[in-house]
PDB file of N, CA and C in Angstrom:
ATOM      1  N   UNK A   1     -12.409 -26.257 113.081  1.00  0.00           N
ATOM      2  CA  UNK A   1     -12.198 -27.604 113.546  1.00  0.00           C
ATOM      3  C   UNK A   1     -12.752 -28.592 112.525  1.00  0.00           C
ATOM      4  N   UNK A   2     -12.028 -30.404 112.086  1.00  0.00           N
ATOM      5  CA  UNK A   2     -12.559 -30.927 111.401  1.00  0.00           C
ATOM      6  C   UNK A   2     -13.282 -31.367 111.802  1.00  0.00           C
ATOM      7  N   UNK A   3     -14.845 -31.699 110.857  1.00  0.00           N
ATOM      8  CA  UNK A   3     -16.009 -32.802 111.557  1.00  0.00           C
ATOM      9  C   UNK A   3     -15.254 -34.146 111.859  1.00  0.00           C
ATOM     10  N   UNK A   4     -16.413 -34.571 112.555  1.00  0.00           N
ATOM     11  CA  UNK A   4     -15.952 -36.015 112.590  1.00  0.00           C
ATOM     12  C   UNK A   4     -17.344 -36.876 112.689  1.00  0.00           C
ATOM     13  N   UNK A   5     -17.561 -37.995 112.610  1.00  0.00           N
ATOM     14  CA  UNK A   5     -18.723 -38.696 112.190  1.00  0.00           C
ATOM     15  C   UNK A   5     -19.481 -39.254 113.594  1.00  0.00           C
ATOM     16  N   UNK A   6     -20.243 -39.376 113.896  1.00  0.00           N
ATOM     17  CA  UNK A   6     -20.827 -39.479 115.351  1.00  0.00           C
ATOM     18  C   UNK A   6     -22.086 -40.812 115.299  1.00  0.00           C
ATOM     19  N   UNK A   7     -22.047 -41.594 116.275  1.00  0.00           N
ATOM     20  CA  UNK A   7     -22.707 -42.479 116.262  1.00  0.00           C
ATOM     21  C   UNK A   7     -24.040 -42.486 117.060  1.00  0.00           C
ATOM     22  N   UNK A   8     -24.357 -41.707 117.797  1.00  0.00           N
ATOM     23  CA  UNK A   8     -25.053 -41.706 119.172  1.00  0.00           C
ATOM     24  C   UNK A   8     -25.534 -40.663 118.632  1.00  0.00           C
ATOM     25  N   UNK A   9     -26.863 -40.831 117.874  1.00  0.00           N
ATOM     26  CA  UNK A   9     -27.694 -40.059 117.552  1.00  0.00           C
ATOM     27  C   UNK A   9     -28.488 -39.373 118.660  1.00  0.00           C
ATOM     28  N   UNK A  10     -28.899 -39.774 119.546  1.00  0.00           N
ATOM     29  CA  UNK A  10     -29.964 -39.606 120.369  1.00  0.00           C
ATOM     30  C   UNK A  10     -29.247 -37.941 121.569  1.00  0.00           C
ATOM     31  N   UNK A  11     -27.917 -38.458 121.495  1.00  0.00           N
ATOM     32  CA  UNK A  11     -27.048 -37.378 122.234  1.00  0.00           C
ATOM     33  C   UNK A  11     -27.035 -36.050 121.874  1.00  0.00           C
ATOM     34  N   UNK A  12     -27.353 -36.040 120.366  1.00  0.00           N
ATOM     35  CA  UNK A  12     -27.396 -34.513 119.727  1.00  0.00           C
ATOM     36  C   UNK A  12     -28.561 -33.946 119.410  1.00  0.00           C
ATOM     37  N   UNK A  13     -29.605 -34.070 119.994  1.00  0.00           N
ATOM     38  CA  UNK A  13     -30.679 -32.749 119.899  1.00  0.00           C
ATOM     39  C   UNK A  13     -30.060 -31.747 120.340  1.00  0.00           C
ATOM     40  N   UNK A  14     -30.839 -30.883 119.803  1.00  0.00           N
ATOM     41  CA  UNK A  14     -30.203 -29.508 120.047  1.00  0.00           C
ATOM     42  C   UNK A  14     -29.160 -28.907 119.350  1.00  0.00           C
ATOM     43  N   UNK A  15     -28.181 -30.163 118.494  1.00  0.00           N
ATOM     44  CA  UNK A  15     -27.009 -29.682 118.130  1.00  0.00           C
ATOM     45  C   UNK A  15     -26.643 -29.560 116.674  1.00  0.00           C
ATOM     46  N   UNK A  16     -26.177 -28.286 115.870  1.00  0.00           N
ATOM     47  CA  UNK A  16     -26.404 -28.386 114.757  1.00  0.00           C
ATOM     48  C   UNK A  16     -25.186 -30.059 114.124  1.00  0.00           C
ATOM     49  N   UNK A  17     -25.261 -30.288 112.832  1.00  0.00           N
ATOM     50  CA  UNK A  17     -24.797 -31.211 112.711  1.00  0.00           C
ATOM     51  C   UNK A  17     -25.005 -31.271 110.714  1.00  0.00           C
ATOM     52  N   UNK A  18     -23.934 -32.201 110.389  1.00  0.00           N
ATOM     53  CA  UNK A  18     -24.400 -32.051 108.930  1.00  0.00           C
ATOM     54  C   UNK A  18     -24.838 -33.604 108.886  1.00  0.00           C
ATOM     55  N   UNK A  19     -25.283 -33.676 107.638  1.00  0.00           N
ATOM     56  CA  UNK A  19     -26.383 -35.288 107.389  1.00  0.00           C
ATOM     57  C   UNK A  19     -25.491 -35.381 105.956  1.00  0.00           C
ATOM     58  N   UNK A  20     -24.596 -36.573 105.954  1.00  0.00           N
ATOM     59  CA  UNK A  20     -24.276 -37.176 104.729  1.00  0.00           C
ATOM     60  C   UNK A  20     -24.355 -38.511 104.220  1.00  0.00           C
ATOM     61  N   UNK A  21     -24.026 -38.763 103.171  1.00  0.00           N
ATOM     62  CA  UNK A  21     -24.411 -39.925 102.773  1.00  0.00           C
ATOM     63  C   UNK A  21     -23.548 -39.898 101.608  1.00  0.00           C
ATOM     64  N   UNK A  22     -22.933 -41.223 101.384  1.00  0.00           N
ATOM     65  CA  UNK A  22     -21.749 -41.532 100.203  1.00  0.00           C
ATOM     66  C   UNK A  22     -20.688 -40.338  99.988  1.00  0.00           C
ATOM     67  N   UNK A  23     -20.525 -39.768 101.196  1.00  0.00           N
ATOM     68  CA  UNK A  23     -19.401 -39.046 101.379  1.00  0.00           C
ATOM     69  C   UNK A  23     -19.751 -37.213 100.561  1.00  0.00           C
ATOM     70  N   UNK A  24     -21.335 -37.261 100.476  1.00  0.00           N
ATOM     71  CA  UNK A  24     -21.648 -35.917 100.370  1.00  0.00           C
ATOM     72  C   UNK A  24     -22.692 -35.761 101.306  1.00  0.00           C
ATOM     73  N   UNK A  25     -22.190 -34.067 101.690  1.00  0.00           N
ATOM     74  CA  UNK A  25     -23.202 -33.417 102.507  1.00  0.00           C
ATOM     75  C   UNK A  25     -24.663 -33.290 101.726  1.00  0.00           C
ATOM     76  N   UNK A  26     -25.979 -34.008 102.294  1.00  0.00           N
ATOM     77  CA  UNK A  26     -27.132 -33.270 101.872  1.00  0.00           C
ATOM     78  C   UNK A  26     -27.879 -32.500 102.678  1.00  0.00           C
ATOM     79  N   UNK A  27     -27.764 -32.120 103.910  1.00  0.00           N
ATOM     80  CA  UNK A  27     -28.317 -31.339 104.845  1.00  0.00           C
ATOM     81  C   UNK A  27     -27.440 -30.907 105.994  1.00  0.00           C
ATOM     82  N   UNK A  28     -27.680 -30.024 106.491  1.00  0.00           N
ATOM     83  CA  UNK A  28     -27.051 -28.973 107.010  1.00  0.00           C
ATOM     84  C   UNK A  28     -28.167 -28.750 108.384  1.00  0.00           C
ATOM     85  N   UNK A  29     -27.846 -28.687 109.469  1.00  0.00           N
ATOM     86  CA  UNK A  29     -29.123 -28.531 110.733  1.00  0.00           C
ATOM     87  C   UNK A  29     -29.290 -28.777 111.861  1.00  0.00           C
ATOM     88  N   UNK A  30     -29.945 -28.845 112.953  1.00  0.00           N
ATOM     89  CA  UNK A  30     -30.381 -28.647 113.817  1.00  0.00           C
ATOM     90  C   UNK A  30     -31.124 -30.409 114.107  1.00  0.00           C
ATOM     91  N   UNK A  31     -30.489 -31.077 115.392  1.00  0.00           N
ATOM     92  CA  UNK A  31     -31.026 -32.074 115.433  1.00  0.00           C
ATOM     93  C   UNK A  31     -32.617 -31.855 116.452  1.00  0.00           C
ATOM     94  N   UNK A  32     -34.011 -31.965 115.834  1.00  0.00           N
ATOM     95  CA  UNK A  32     -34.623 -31.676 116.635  1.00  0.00           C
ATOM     96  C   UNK A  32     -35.288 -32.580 117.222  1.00  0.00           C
ATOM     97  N   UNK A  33     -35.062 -33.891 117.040  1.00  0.00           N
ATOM     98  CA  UNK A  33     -35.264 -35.523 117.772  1.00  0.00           C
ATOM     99  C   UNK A  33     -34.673 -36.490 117.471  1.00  0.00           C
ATOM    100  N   UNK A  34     -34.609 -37.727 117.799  1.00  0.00           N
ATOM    101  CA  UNK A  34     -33.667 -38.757 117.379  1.00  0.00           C
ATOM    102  C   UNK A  34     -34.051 -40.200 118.110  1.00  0.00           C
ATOM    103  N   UNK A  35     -34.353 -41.076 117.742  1.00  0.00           N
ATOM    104  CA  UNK A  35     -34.924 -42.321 117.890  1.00  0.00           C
ATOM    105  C   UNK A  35     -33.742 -43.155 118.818  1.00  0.00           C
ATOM    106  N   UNK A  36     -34.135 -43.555 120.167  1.00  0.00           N
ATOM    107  CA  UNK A  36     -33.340 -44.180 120.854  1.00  0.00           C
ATOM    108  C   UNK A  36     -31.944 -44.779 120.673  1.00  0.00           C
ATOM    109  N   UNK A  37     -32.258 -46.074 119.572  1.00  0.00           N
ATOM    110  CA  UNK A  37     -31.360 -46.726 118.991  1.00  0.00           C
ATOM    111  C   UNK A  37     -31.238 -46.149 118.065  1.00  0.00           C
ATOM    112  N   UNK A  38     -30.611 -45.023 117.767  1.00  0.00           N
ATOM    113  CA  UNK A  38     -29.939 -44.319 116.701  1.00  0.00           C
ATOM    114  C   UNK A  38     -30.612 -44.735 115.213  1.00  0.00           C
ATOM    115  N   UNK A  39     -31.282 -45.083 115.013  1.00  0.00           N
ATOM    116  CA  UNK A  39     -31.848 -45.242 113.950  1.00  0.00           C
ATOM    117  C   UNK A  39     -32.377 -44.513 112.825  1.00  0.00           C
ATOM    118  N   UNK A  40     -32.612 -43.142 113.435  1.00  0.00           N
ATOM    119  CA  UNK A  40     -33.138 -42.430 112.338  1.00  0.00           C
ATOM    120  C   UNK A  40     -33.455 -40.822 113.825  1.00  0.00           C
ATOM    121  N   UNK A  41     -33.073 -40.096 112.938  1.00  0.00           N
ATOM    122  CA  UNK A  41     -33.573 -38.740 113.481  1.00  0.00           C
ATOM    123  C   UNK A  41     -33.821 -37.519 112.492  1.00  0.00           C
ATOM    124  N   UNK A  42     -34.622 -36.995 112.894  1.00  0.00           N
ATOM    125  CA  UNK A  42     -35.421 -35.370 112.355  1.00  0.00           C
ATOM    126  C   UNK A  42     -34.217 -34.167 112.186  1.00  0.00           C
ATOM    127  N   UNK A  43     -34.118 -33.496 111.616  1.00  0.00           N
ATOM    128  CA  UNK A  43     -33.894 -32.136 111.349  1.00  0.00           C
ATOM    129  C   UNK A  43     -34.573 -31.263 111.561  1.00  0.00           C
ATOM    130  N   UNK A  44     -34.379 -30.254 112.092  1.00  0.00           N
ATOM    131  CA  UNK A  44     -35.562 -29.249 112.221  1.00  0.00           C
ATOM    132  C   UNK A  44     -36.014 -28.347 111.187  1.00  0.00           C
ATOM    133  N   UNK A  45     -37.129 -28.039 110.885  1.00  0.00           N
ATOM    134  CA  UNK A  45     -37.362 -27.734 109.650  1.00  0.00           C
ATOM    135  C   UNK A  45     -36.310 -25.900 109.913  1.00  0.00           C
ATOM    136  N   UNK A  46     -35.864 -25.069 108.530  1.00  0.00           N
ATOM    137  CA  UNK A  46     -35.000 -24.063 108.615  1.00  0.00           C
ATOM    138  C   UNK A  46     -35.341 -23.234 107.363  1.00  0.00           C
ATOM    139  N   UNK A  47     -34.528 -22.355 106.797  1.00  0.00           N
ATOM    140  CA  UNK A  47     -34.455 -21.953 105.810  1.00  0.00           C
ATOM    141  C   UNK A  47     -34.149 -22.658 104.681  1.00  0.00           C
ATOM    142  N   UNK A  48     -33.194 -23.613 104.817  1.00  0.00           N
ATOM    143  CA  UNK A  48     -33.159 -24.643 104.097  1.00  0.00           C
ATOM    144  C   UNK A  48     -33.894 -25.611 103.602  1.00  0.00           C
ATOM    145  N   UNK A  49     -34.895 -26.068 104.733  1.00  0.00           N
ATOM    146  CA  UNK A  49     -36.373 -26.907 104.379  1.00  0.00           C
ATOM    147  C   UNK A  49     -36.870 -27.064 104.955  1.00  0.00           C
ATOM    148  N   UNK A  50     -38.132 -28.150 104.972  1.00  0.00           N
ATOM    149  CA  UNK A  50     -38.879 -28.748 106.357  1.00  0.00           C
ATOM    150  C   UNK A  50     -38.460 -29.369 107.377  1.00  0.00           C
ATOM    151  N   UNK A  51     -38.970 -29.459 108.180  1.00  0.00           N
ATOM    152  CA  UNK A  51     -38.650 -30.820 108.943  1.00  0.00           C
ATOM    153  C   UNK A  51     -38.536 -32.098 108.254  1.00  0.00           C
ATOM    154  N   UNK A  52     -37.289 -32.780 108.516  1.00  0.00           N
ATOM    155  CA  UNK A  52     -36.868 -33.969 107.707  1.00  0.00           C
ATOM    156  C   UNK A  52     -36.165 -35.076 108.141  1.00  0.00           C
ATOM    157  N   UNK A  53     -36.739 -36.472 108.077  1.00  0.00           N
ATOM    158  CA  UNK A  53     -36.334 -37.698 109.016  1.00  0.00           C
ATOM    159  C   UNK A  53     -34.886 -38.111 107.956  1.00  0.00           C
ATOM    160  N   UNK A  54     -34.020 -38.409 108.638  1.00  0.00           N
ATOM    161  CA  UNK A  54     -33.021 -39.379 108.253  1.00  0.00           C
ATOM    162  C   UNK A  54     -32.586 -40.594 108.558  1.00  0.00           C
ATOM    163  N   UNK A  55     -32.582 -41.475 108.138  1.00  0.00           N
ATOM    164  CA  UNK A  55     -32.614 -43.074 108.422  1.00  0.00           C
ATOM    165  C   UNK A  55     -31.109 -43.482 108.255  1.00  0.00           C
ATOM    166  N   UNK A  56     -30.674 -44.627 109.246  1.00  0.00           N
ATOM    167  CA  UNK A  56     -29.271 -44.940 109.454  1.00  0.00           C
ATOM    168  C   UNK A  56     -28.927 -46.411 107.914  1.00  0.00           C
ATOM    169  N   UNK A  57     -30.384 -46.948 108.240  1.00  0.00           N
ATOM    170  CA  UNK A  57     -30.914 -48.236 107.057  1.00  0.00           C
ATOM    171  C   UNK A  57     -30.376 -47.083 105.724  1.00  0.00           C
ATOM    172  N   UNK A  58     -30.781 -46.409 105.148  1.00  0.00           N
ATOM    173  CA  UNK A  58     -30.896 -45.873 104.032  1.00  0.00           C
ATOM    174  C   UNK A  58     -29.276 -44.925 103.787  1.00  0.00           C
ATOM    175  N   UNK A  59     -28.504 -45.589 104.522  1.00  0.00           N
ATOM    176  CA  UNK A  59     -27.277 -44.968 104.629  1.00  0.00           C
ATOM    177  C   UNK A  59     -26.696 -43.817 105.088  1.00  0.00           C
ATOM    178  N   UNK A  60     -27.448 -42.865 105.597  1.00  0.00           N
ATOM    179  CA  UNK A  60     -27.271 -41.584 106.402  1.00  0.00           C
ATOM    180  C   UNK A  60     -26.026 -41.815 107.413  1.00  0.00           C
ATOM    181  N   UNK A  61     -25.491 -40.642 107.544  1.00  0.00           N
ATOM    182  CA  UNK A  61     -24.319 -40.439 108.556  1.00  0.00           C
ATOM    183  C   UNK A  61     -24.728 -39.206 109.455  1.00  0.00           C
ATOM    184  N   UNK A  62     -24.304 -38.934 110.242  1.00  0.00           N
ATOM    185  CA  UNK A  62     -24.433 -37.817 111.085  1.00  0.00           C
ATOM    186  C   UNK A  62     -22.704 -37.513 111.662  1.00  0.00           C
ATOM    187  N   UNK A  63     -22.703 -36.139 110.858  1.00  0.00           N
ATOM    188  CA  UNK A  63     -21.291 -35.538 111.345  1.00  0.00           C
ATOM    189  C   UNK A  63     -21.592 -34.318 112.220  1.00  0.00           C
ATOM    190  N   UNK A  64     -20.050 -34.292 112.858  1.00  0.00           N
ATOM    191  CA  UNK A  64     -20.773 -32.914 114.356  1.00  0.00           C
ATOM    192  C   UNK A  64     -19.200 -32.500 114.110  1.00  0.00           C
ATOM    193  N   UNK A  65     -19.081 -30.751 114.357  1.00  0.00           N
ATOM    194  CA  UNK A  65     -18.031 -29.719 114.151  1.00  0.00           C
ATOM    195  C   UNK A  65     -18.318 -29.340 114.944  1.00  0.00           C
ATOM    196  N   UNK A  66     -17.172 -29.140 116.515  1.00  0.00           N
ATOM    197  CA  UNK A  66     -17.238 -28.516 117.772  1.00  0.00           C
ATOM    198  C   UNK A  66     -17.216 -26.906 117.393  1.00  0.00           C
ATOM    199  N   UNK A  67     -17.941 -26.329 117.793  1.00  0.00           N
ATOM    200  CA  UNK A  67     -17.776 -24.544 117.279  1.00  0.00           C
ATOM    201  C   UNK A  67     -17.489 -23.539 118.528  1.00  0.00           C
ATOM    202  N   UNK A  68     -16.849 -22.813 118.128  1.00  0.00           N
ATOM    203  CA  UNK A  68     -16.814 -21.980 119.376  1.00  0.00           C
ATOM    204  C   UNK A  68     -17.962 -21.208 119.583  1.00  0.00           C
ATOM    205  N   UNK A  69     -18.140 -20.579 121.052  1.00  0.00           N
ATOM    206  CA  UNK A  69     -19.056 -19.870 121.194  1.00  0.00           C
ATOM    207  C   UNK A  69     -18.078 -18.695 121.663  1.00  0.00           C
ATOM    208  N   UNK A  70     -19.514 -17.571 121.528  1.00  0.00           N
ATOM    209  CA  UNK A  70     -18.886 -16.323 122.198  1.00  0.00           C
ATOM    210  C   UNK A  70     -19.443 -16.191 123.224  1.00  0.00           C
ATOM    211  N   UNK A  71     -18.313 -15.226 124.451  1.00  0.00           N
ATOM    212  CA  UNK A  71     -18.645 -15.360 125.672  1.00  0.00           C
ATOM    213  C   UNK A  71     -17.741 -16.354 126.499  1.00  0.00           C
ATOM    214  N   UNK A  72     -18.347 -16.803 127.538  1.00  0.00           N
ATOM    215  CA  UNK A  72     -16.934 -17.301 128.825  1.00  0.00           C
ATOM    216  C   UNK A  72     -17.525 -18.987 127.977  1.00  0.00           C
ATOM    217  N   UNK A  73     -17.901 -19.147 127.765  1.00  0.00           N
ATOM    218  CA  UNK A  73     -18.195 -20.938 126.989  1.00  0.00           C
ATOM    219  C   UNK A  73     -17.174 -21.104 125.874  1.00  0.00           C
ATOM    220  N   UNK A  74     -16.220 -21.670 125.679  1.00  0.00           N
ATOM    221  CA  UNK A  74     -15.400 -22.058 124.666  1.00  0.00           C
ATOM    222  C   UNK A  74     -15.871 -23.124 123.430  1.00  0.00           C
ATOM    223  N   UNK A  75     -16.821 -24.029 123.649  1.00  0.00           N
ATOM    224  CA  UNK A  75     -17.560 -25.192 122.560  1.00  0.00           C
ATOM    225  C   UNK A  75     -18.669 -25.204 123.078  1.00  0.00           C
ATOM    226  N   UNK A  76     -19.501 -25.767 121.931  1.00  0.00           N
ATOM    227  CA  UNK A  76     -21.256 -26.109 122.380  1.00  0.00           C
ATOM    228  C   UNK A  76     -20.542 -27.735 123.426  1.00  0.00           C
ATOM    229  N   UNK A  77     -20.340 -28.481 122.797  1.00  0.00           N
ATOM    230  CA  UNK A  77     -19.839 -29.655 123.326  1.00  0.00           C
ATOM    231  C   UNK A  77     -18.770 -30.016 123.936  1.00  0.00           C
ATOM    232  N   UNK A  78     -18.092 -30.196 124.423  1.00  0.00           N
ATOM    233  CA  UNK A  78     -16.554 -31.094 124.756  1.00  0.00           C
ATOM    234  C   UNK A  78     -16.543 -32.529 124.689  1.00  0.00           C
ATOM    235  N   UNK A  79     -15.190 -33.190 124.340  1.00  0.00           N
ATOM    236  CA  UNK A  79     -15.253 -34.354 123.782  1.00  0.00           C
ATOM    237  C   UNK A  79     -15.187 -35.146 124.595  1.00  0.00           C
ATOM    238  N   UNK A  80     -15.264 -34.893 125.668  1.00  0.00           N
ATOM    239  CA  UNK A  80     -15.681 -35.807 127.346  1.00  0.00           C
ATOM    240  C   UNK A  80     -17.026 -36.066 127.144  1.00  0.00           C
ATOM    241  N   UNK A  81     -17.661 -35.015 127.117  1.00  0.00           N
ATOM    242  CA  UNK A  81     -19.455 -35.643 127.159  1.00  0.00           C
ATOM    243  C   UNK A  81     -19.670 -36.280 126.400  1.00  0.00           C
ATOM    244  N   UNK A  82     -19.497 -35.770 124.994  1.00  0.00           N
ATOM    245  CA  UNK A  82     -19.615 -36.865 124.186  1.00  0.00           C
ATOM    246  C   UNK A  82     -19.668 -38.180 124.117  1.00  0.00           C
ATOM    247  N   UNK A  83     -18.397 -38.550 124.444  1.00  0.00           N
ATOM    248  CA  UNK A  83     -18.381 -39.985 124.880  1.00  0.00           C
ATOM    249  C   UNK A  83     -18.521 -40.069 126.395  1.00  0.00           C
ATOM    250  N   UNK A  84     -19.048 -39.629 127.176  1.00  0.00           N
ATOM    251  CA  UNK A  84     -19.537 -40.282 128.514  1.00  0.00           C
ATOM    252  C   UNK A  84     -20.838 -41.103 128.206  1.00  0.00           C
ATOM    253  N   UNK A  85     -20.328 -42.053 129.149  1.00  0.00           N
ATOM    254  CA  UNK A  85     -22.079 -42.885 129.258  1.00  0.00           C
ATOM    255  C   UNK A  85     -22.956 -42.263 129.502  1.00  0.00           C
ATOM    256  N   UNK A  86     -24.528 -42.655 128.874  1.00  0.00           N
ATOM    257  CA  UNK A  86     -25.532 -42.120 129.144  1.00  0.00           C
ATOM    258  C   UNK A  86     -25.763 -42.310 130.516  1.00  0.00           C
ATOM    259  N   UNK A  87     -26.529 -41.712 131.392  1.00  0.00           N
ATOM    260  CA  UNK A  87     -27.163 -42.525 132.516  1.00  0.00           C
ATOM    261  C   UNK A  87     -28.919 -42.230 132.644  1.00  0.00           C
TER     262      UNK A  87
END
């Protein structure tokens, strides 16, 4: 499936996701917090690196690729929740 670019930072803990900026990927990961107003959120630290903040000011993007799972679950996400209101 293609990524697509996601605005609502705060919605994806938990969810892996890539981190780009000027139209290249620099991180690859696991959202493991995320600042209300989307402003900036953590990566979880991995094999890849530490734990690492990304800022929306400093041009960061956050892209999300629905993946299948195995087993009776077909996606981590569906594109209903996604965009449902918070409550």
């Amino acid at each position: 499936m293609k990524p697509y670019r996601y605005h609502d930072w705060r919605r994806l803990i938990g969810t892996p996701v890539e981190i780009r900026k000027d139209f290249q990927c620099v991180r690859t990961g696991v959202v493991d917090d995320a600042m209300e107003d989307s402003s900036a959120l953590w990566i979880a630290a991995d094999a890849g690196g530490g734990r690492t903040l990304f800022t929306a000011a400093e041009g960061f993007e956050v892209w999300i690729r629905p993946q299948e799972l195995d087993g009776k679950l077909c996606f981590k996400m569906a594109a209903a929740q996604l965009c449902a209101p918070r409550r």
